[in-house]
Protein backbone atom coordinates (compact mmCIF):
# COMPACT_ATOMS: atom_id res chain seq x y z
CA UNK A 1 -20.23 1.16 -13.75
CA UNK A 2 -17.07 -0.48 -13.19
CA UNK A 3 -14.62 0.60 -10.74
CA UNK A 4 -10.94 -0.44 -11.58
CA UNK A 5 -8.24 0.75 -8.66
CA UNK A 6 -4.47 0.51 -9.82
CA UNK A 7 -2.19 0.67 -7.39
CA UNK A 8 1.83 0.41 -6.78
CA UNK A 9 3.49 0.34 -3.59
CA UNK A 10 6.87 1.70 -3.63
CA UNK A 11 9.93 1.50 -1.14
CA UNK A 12 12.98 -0.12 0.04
CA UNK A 13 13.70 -3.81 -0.07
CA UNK A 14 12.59 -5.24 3.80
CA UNK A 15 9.69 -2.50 4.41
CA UNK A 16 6.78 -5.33 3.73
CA UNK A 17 6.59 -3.74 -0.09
CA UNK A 18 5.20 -7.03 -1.37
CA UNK A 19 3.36 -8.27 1.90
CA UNK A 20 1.33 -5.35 1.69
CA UNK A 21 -0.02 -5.96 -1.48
CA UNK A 22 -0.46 -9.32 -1.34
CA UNK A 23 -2.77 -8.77 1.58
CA UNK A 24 -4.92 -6.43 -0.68
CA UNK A 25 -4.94 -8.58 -3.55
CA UNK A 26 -6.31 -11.50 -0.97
CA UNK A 27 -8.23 -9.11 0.65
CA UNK A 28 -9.78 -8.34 -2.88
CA UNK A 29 -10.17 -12.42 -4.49
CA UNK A 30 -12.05 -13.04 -0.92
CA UNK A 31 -14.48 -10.30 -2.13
CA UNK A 32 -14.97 -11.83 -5.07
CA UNK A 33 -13.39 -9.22 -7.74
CA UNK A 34 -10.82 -9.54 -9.77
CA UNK A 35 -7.16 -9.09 -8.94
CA UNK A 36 -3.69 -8.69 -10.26
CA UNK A 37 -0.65 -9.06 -7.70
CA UNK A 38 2.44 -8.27 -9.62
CA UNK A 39 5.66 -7.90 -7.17
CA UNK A 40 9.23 -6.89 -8.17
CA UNK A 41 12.07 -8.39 -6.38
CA UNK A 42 15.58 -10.13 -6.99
CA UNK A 43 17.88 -7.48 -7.08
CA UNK A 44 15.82 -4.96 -5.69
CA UNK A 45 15.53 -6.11 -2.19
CA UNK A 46 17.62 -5.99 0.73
CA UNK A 47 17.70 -2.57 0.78
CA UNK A 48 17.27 -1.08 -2.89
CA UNK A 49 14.06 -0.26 -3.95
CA UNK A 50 11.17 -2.67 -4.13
CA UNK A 51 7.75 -1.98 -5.58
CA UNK A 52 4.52 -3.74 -6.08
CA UNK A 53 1.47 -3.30 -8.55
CA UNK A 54 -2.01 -4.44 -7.44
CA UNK A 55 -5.13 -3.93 -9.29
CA UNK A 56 -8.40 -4.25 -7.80
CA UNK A 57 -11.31 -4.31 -10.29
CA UNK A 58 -15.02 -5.05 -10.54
CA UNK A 59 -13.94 -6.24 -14.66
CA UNK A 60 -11.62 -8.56 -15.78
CA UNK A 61 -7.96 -7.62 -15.71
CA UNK A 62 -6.31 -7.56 -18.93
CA UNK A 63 -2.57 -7.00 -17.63
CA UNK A 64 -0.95 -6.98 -14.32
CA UNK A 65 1.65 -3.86 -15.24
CA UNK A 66 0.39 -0.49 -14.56
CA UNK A 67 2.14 2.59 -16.24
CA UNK A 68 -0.62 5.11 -14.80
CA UNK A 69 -1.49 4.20 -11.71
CA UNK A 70 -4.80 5.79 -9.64
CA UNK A 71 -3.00 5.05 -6.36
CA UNK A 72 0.25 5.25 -4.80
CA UNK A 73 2.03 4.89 -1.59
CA UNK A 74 5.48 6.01 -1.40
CA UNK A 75 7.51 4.32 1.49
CA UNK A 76 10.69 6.20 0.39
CA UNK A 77 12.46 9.34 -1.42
CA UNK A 78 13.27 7.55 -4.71
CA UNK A 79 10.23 5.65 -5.08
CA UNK A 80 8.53 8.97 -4.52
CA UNK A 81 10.46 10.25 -7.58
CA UNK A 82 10.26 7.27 -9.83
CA UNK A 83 6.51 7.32 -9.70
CA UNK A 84 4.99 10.44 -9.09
CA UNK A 85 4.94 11.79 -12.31
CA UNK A 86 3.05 8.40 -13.37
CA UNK A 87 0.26 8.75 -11.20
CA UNK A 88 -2.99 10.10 -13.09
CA UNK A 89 -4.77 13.07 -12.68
CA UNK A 90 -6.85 13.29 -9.58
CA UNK A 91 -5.17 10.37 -8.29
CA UNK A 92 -4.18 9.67 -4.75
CA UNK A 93 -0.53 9.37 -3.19
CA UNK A 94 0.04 8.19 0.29
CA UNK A 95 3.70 9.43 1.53
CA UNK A 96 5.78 8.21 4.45
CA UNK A 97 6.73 11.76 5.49
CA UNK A 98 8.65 10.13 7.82
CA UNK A 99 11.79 9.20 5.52
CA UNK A 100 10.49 11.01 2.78
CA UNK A 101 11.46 14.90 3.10
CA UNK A 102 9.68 16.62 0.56
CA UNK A 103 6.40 17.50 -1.08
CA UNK A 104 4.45 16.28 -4.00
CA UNK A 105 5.14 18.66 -6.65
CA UNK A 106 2.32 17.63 -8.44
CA UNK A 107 -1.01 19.49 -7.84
CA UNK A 108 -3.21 17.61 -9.60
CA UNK A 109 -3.60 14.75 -7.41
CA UNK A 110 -4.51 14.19 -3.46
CA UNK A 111 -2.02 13.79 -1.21
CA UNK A 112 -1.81 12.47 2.43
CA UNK A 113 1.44 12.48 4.23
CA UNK A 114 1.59 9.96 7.30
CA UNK A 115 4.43 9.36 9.20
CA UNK A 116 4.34 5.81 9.58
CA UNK A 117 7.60 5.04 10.29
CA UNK A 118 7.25 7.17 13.68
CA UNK A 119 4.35 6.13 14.11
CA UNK A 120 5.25 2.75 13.77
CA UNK A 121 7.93 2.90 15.71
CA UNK A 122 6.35 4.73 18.62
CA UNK A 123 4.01 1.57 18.43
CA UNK A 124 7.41 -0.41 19.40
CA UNK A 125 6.59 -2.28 15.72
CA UNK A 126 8.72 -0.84 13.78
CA UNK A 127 8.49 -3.57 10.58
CA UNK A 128 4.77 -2.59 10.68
CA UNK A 129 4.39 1.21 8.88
CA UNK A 130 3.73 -0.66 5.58
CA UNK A 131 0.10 -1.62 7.30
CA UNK A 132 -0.10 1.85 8.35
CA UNK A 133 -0.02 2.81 4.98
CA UNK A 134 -2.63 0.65 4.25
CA UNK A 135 -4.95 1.60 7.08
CA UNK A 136 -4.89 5.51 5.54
CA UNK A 137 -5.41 3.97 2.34
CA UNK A 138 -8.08 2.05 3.10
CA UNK A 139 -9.63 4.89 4.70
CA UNK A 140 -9.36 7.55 2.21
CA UNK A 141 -9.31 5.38 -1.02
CA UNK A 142 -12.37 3.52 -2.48
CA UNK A 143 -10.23 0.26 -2.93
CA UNK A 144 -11.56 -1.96 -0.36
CA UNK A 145 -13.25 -1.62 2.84
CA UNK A 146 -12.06 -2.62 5.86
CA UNK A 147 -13.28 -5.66 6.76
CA UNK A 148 -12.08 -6.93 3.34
CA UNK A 149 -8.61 -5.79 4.22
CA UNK A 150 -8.74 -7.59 7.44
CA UNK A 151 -9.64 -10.71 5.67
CA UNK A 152 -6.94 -10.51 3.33
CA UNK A 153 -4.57 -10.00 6.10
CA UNK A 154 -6.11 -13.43 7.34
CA UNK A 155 -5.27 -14.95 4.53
CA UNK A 156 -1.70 -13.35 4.19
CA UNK A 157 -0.33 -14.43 7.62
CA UNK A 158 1.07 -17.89 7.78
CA UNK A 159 -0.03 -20.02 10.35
CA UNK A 160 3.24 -20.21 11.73
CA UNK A 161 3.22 -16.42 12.64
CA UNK A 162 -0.55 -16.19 13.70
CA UNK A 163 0.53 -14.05 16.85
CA UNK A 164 1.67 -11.38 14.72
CA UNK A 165 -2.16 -10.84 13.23
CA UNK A 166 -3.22 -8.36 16.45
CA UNK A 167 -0.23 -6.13 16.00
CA UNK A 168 -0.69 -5.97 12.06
CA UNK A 169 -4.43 -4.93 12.91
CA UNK A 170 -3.74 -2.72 15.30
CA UNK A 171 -1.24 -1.24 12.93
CA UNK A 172 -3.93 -1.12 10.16
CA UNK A 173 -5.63 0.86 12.90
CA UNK A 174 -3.45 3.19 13.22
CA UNK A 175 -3.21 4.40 10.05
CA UNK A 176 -7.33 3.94 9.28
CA UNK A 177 -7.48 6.40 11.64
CA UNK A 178 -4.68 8.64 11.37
CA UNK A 179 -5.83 12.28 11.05
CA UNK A 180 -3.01 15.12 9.66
């Protein structure tokens, strides 16, 4: 059977919206399946709302948009709003509870609330809760494991910024083992 894992990442403009899921569509290509890495940006960044749809699948991928997705992680209020209602049933949403002050009104799907802006910035990293996210996905999501993440994020680093690979990981840490 083929497993197919569509997911958008939602938030402001400058959170790491679009480095985030470019390390899990890496992360998935290195383990040989089939990806789809479809950012939005232009007018959207610096501030107004950025989001990201990557699809991780054992099949080929026919299109890169996804109107239903099976995952999401909401970095702020009004991506929260703008997608929720997409997600399908018995899907997963990951929430920054941190900047995000309300519940999922939805019942039908699982939720996990992480506070990774806190917790990023208790980490003194505060440009890092987007690979928080991650690590709770990661860990609660059948996506990718995480040694395929940790590849991608390999792979997603320039060389230029290779000293900024142990605090993303330990980041990714963070969040992989994050327990409500």
């Amino acid at each position: 059977m083929n497993q197919t894992s569509e997911l958008i990442i939602a938030g402001f403009g400058g959170q790491g919206i679009l480095f985030a899921g470019k390390v899990l569509a890496y992360g998935g290509m290195l383990a040989a399946k089939e990806v789809s890495w479809l950012p939005s940006y232009g007018p959207e960044m610096r501030g107004g709302t950025a989001n990201c749809h990557v699809i991780v699948s054992d099949a080929p991928v026919s299109s890169p948009i996804i109107t239903n997705p099976t995952l999401l992680i909401a970095m702020n209020k009004p991506s929260l709003d703008k997608f929720e209602d997409a997600l399908v049933p018995g899907g997963m949403v990951f929430v920054d509870s941190t900047l995000i002050d309300r519940q999922v009104k939805r019942s039908d799907v699982r939720v996990h609330y992480i506070p990774a802006t806190q917790l990023a910035q208790d980490m003194n990293a505060p440009k890092l809760a987007n690979m928080i996210m991650l690590g709770k996905l990661i860990a609660e999501a059948d996506m990718l494991t995480y040694d395929e993440v940790k590849t991608g994020l390999g792979k997603s680093v320039p060389s230029s910024k290779q000293d900024l690979l142990a605090l993303n990981l330990k980041a990714i840490n963070a969040g992989y083992g994050y327990k409500a």
